[in-house]
PDB file of N, CA and C in Angstrom:
ATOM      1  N   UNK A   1       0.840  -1.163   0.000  1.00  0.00           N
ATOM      2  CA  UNK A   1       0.000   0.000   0.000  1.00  0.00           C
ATOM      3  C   UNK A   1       0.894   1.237   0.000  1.00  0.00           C
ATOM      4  N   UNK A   2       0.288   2.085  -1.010  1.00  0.00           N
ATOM      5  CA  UNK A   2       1.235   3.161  -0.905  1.00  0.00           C
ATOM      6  C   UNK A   2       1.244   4.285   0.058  1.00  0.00           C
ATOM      7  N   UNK A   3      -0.025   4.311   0.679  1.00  0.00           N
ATOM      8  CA  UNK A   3      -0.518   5.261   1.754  1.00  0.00           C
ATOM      9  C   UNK A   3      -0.514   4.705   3.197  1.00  0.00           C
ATOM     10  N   UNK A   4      -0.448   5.456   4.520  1.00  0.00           N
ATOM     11  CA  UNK A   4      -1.049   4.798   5.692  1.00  0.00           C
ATOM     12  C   UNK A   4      -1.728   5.282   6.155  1.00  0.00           C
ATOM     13  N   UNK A   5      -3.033   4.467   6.684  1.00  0.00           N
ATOM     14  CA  UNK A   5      -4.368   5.067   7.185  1.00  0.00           C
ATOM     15  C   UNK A   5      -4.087   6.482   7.814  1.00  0.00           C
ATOM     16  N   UNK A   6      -4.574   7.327   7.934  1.00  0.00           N
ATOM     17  CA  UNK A   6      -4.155   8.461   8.547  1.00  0.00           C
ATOM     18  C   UNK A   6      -4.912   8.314  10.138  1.00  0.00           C
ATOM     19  N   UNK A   7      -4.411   8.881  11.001  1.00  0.00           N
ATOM     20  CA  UNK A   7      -5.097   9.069  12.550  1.00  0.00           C
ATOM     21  C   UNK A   7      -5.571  10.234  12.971  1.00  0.00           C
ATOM     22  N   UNK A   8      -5.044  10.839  12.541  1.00  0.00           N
ATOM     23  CA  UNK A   8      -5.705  12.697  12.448  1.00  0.00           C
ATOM     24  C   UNK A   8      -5.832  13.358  10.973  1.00  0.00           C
ATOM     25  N   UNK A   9      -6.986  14.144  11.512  1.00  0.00           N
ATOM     26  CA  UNK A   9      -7.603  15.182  10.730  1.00  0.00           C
ATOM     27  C   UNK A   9      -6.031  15.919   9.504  1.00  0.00           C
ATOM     28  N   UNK A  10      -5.670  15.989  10.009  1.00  0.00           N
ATOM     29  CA  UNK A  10      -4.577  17.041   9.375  1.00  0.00           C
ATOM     30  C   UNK A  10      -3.894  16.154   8.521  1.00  0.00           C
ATOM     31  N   UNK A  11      -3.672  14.298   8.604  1.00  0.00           N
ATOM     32  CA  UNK A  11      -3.021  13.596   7.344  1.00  0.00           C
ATOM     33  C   UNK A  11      -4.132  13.531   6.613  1.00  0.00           C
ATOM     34  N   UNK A  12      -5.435  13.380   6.877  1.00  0.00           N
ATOM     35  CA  UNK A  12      -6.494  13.166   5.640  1.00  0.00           C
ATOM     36  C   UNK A  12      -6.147  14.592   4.782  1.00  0.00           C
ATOM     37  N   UNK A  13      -6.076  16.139   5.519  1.00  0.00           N
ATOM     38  CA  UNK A  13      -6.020  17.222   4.517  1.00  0.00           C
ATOM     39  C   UNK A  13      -5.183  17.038   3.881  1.00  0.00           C
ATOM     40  N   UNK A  14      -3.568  16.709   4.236  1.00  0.00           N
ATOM     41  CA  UNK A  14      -2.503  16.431   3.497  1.00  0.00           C
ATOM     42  C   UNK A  14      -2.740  14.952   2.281  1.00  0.00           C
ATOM     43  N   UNK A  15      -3.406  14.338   3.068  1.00  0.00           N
ATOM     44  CA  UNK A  15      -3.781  13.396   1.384  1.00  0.00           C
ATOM     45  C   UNK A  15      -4.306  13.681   0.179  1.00  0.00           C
ATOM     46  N   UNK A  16      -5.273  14.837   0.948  1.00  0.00           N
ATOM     47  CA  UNK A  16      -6.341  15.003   0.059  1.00  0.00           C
ATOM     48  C   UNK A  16      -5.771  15.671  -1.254  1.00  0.00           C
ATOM     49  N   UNK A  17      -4.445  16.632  -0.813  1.00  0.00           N
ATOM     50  CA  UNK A  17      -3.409  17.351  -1.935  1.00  0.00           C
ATOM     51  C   UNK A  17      -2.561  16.425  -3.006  1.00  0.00           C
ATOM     52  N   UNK A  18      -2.857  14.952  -2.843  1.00  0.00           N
ATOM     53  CA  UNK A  18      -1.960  13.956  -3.711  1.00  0.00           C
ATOM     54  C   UNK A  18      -3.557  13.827  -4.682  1.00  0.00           C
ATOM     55  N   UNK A  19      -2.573  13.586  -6.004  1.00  0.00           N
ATOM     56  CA  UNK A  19      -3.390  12.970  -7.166  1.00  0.00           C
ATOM     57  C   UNK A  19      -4.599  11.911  -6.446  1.00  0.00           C
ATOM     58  N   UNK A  20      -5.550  11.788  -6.966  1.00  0.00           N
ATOM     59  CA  UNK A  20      -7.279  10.705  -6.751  1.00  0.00           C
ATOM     60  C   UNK A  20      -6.749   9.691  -7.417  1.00  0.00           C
ATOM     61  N   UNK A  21      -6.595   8.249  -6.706  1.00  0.00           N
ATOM     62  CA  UNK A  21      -7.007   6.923  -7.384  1.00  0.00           C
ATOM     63  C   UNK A  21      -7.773   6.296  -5.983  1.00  0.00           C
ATOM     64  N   UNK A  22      -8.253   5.215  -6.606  1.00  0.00           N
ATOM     65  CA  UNK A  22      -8.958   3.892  -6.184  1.00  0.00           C
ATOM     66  C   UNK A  22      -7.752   4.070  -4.347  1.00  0.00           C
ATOM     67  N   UNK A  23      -6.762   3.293  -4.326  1.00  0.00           N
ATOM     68  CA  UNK A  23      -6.400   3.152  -3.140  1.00  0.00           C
ATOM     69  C   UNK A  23      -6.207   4.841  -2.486  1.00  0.00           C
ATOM     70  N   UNK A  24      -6.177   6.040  -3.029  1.00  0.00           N
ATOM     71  CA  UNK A  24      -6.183   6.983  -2.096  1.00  0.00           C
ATOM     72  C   UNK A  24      -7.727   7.539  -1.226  1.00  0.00           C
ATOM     73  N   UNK A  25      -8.757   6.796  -2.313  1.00  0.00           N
ATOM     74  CA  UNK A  25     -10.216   6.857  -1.681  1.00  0.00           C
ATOM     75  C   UNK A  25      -9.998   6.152  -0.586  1.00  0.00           C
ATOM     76  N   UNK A  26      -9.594   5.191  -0.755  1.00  0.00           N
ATOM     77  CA  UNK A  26     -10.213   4.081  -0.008  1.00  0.00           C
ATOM     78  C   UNK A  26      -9.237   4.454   1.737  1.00  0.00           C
ATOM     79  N   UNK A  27      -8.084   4.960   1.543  1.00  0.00           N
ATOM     80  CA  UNK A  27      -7.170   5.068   2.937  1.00  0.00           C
ATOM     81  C   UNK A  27      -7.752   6.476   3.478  1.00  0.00           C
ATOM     82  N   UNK A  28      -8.495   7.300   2.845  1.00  0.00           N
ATOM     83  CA  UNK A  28      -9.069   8.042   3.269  1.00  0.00           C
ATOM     84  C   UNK A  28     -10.491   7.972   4.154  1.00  0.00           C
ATOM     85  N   UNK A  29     -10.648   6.969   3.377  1.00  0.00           N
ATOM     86  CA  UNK A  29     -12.481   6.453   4.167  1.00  0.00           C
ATOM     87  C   UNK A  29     -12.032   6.170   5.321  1.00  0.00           C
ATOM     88  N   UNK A  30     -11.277   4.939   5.134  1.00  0.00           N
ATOM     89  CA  UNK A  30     -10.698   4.518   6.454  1.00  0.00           C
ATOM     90  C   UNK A  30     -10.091   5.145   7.658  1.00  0.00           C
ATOM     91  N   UNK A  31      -9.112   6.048   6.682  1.00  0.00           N
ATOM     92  CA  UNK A  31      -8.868   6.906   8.307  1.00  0.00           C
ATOM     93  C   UNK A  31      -9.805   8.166   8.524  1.00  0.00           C
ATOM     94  N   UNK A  32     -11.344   9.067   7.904  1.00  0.00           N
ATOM     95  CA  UNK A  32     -12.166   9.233   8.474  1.00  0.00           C
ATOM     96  C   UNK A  32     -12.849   8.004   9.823  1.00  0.00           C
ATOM     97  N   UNK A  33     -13.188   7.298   9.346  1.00  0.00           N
ATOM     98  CA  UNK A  33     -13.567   5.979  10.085  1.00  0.00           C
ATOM     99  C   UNK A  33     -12.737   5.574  11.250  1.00  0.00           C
ATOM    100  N   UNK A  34     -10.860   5.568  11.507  1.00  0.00           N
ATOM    101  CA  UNK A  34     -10.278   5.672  12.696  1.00  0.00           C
ATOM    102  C   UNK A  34     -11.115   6.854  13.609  1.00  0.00           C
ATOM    103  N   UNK A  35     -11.086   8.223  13.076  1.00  0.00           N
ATOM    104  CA  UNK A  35     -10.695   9.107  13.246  1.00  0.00           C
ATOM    105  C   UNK A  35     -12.201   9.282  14.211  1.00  0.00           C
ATOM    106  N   UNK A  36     -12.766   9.345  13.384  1.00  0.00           N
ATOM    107  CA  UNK A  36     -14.297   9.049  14.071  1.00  0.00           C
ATOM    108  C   UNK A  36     -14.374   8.588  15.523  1.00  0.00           C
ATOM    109  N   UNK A  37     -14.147   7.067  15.160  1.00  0.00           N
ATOM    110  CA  UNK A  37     -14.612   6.136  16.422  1.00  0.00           C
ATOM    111  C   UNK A  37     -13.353   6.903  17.294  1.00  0.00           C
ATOM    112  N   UNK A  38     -12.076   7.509  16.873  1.00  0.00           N
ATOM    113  CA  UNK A  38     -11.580   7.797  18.157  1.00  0.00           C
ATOM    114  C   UNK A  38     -11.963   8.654  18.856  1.00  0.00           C
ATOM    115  N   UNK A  39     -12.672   9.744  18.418  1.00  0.00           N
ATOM    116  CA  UNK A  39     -13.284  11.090  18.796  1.00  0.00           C
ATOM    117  C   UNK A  39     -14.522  10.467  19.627  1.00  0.00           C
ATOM    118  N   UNK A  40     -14.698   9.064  19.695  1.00  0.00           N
ATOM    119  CA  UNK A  40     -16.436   8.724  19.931  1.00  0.00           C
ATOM    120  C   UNK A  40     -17.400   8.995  19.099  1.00  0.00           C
ATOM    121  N   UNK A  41     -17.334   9.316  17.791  1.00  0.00           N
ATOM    122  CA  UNK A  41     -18.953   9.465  17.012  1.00  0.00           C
ATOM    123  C   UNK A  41     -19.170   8.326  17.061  1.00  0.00           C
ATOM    124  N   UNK A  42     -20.657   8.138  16.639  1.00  0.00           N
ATOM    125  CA  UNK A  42     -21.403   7.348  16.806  1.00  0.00           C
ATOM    126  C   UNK A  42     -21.481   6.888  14.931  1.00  0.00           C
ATOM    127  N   UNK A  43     -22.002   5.935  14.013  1.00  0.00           N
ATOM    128  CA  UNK A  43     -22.033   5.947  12.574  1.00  0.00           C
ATOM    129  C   UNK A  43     -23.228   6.828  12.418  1.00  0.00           C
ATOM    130  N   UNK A  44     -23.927   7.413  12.996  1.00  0.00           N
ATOM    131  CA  UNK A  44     -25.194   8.057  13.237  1.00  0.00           C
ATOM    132  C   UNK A  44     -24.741   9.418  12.614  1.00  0.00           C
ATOM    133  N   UNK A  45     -23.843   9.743  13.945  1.00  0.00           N
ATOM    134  CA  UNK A  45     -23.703  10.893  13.927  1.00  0.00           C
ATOM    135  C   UNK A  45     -22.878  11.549  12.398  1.00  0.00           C
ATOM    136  N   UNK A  46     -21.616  10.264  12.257  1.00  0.00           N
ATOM    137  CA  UNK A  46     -21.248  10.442  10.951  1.00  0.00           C
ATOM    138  C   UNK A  46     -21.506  10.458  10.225  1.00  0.00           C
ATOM    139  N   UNK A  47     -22.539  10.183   9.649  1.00  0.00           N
ATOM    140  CA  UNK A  47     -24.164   9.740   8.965  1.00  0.00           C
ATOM    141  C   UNK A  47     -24.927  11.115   8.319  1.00  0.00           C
ATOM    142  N   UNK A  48     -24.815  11.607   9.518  1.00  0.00           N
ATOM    143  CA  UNK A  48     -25.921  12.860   9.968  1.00  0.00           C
ATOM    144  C   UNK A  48     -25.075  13.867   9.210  1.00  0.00           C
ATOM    145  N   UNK A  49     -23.935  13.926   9.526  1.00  0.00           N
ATOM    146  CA  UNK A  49     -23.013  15.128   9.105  1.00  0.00           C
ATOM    147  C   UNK A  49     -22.506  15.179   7.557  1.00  0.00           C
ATOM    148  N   UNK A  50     -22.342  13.909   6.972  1.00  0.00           N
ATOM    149  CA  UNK A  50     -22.504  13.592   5.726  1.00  0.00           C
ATOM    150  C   UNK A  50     -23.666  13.643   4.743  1.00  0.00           C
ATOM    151  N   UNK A  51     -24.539  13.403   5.453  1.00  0.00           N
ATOM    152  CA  UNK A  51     -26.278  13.763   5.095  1.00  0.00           C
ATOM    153  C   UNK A  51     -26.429  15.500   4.795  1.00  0.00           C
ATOM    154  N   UNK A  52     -25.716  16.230   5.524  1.00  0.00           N
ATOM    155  CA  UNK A  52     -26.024  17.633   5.650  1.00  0.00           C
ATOM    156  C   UNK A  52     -25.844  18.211   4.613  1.00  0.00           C
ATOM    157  N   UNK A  53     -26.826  19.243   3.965  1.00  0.00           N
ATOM    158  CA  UNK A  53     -26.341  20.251   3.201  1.00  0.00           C
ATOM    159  C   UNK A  53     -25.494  20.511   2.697  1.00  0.00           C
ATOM    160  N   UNK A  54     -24.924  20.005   1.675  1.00  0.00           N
ATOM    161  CA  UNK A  54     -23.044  20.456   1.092  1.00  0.00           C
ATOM    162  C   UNK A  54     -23.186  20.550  -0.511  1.00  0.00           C
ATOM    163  N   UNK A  55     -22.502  21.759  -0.759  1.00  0.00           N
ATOM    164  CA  UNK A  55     -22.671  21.864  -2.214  1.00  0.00           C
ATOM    165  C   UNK A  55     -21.872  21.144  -3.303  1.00  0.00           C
ATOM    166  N   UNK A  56     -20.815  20.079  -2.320  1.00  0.00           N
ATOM    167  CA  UNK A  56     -19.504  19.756  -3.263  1.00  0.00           C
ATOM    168  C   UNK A  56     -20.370  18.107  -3.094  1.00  0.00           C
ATOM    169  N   UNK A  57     -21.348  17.801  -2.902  1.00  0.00           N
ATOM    170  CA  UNK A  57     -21.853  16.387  -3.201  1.00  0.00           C
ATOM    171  C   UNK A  57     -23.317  16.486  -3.112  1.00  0.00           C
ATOM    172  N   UNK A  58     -24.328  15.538  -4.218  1.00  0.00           N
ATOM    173  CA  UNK A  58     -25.524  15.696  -4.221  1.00  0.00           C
ATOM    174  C   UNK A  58     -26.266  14.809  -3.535  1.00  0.00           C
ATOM    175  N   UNK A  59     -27.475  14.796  -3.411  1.00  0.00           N
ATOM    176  CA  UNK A  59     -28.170  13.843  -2.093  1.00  0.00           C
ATOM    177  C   UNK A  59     -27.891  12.113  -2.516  1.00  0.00           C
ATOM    178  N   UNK A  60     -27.945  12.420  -4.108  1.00  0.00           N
ATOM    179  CA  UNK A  60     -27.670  10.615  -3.869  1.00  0.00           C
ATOM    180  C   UNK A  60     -26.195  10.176  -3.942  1.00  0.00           C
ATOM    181  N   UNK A  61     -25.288  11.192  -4.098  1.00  0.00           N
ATOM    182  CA  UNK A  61     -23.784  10.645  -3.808  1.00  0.00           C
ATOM    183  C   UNK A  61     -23.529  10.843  -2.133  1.00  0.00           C
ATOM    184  N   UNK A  62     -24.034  11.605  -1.180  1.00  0.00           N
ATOM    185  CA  UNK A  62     -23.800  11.795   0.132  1.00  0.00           C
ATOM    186  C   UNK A  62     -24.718  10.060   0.038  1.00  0.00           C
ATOM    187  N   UNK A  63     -25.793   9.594  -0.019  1.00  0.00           N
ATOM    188  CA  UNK A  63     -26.342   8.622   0.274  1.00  0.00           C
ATOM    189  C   UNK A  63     -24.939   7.380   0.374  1.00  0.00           C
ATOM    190  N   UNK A  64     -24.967   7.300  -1.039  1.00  0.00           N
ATOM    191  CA  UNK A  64     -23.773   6.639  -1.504  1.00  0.00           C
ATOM    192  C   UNK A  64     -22.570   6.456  -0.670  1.00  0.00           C
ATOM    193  N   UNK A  65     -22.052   8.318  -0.447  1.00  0.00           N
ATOM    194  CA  UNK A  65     -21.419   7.809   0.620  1.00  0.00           C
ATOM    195  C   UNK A  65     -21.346   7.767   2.116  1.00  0.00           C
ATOM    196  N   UNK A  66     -22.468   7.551   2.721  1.00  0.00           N
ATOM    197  CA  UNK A  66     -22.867   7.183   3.526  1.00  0.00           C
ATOM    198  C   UNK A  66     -23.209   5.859   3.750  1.00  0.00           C
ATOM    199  N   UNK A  67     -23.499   5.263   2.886  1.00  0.00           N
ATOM    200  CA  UNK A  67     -23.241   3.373   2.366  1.00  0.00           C
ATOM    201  C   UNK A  67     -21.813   3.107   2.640  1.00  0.00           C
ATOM    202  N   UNK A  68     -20.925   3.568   1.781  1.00  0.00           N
ATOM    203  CA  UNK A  68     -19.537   2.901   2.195  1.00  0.00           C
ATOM    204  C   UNK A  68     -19.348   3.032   3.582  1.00  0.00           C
ATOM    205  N   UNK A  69     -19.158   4.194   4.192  1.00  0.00           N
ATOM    206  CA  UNK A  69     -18.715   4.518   5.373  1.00  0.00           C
ATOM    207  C   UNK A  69     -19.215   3.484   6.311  1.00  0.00           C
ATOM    208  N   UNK A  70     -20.413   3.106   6.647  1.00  0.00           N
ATOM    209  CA  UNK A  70     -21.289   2.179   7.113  1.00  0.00           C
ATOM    210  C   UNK A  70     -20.335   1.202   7.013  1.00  0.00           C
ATOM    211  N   UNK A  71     -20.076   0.675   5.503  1.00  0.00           N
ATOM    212  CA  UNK A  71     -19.331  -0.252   5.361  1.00  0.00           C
ATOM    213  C   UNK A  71     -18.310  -0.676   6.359  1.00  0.00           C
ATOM    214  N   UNK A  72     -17.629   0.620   6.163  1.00  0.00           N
ATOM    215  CA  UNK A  72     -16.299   0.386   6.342  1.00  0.00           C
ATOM    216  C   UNK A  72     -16.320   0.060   7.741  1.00  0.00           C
ATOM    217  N   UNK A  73     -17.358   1.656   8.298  1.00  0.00           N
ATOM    218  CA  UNK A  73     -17.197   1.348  10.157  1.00  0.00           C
ATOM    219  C   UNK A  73     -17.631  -0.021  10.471  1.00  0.00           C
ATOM    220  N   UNK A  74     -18.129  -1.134   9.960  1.00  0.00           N
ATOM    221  CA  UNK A  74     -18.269  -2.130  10.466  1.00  0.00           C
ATOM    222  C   UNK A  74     -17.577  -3.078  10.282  1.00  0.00           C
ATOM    223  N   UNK A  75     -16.476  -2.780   9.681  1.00  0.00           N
ATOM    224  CA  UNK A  75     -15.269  -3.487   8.699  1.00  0.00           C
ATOM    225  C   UNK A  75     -13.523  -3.391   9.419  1.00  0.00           C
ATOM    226  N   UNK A  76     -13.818  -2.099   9.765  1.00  0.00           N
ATOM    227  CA  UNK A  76     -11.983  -1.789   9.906  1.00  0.00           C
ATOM    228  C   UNK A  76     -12.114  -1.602  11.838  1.00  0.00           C
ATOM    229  N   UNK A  77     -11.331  -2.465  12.282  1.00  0.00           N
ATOM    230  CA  UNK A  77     -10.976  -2.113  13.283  1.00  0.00           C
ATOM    231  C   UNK A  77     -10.679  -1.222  14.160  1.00  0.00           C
ATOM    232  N   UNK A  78     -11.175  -0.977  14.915  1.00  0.00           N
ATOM    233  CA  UNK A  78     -10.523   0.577  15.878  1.00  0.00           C
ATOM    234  C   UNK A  78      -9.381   0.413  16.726  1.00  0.00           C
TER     235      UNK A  78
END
Protein backbone atom coordinates (compact mmCIF):
# COMPACT_ATOMS: atom_id res chain seq x y z
CA UNK A 1 0.00 0.00 0.00
CA UNK A 2 1.24 3.16 -0.90
CA UNK A 3 -0.52 5.26 1.75
CA UNK A 4 -1.05 4.80 5.69
CA UNK A 5 -4.37 5.07 7.18
CA UNK A 6 -4.16 8.46 8.55
CA UNK A 7 -5.10 9.07 12.55
CA UNK A 8 -5.71 12.70 12.45
CA UNK A 9 -7.60 15.18 10.73
CA UNK A 10 -4.58 17.04 9.38
CA UNK A 11 -3.02 13.60 7.34
CA UNK A 12 -6.49 13.17 5.64
CA UNK A 13 -6.02 17.22 4.52
CA UNK A 14 -2.50 16.43 3.50
CA UNK A 15 -3.78 13.40 1.38
CA UNK A 16 -6.34 15.00 0.06
CA UNK A 17 -3.41 17.35 -1.93
CA UNK A 18 -1.96 13.96 -3.71
CA UNK A 19 -3.39 12.97 -7.17
CA UNK A 20 -7.28 10.70 -6.75
CA UNK A 21 -7.01 6.92 -7.38
CA UNK A 22 -8.96 3.89 -6.18
CA UNK A 23 -6.40 3.15 -3.14
CA UNK A 24 -6.18 6.98 -2.10
CA UNK A 25 -10.22 6.86 -1.68
CA UNK A 26 -10.21 4.08 -0.01
CA UNK A 27 -7.17 5.07 2.94
CA UNK A 28 -9.07 8.04 3.27
CA UNK A 29 -12.48 6.45 4.17
CA UNK A 30 -10.70 4.52 6.45
CA UNK A 31 -8.87 6.91 8.31
CA UNK A 32 -12.17 9.23 8.47
CA UNK A 33 -13.57 5.98 10.09
CA UNK A 34 -10.28 5.67 12.70
CA UNK A 35 -10.70 9.11 13.25
CA UNK A 36 -14.30 9.05 14.07
CA UNK A 37 -14.61 6.14 16.42
CA UNK A 38 -11.58 7.80 18.16
CA UNK A 39 -13.28 11.09 18.80
CA UNK A 40 -16.44 8.72 19.93
CA UNK A 41 -18.95 9.47 17.01
CA UNK A 42 -21.40 7.35 16.81
CA UNK A 43 -22.03 5.95 12.57
CA UNK A 44 -25.19 8.06 13.24
CA UNK A 45 -23.70 10.89 13.93
CA UNK A 46 -21.25 10.44 10.95
CA UNK A 47 -24.16 9.74 8.97
CA UNK A 48 -25.92 12.86 9.97
CA UNK A 49 -23.01 15.13 9.11
CA UNK A 50 -22.50 13.59 5.73
CA UNK A 51 -26.28 13.76 5.10
CA UNK A 52 -26.02 17.63 5.65
CA UNK A 53 -26.34 20.25 3.20
CA UNK A 54 -23.04 20.46 1.09
CA UNK A 55 -22.67 21.86 -2.21
CA UNK A 56 -19.50 19.76 -3.26
CA UNK A 57 -21.85 16.39 -3.20
CA UNK A 58 -25.52 15.70 -4.22
CA UNK A 59 -28.17 13.84 -2.09
CA UNK A 60 -27.67 10.62 -3.87
CA UNK A 61 -23.78 10.64 -3.81
CA UNK A 62 -23.80 11.80 0.13
CA UNK A 63 -26.34 8.62 0.27
CA UNK A 64 -23.77 6.64 -1.50
CA UNK A 65 -21.42 7.81 0.62
CA UNK A 66 -22.87 7.18 3.53
CA UNK A 67 -23.24 3.37 2.37
CA UNK A 68 -19.54 2.90 2.19
CA UNK A 69 -18.71 4.52 5.37
CA UNK A 70 -21.29 2.18 7.11
CA UNK A 71 -19.33 -0.25 5.36
CA UNK A 72 -16.30 0.39 6.34
CA UNK A 73 -17.20 1.35 10.16
CA UNK A 74 -18.27 -2.13 10.47
CA UNK A 75 -15.27 -3.49 8.70
CA UNK A 76 -11.98 -1.79 9.91
CA UNK A 77 -10.98 -2.11 13.28
CA UNK A 78 -10.52 0.58 15.88
Amino acid sequence: MQYEIPTKIEEVLNLCQKPIDEELVAVVIAGIVRIAKAEGYSIEQLSQEIMSEDPLLDPVQRRWLCDILSQAWHTIPF
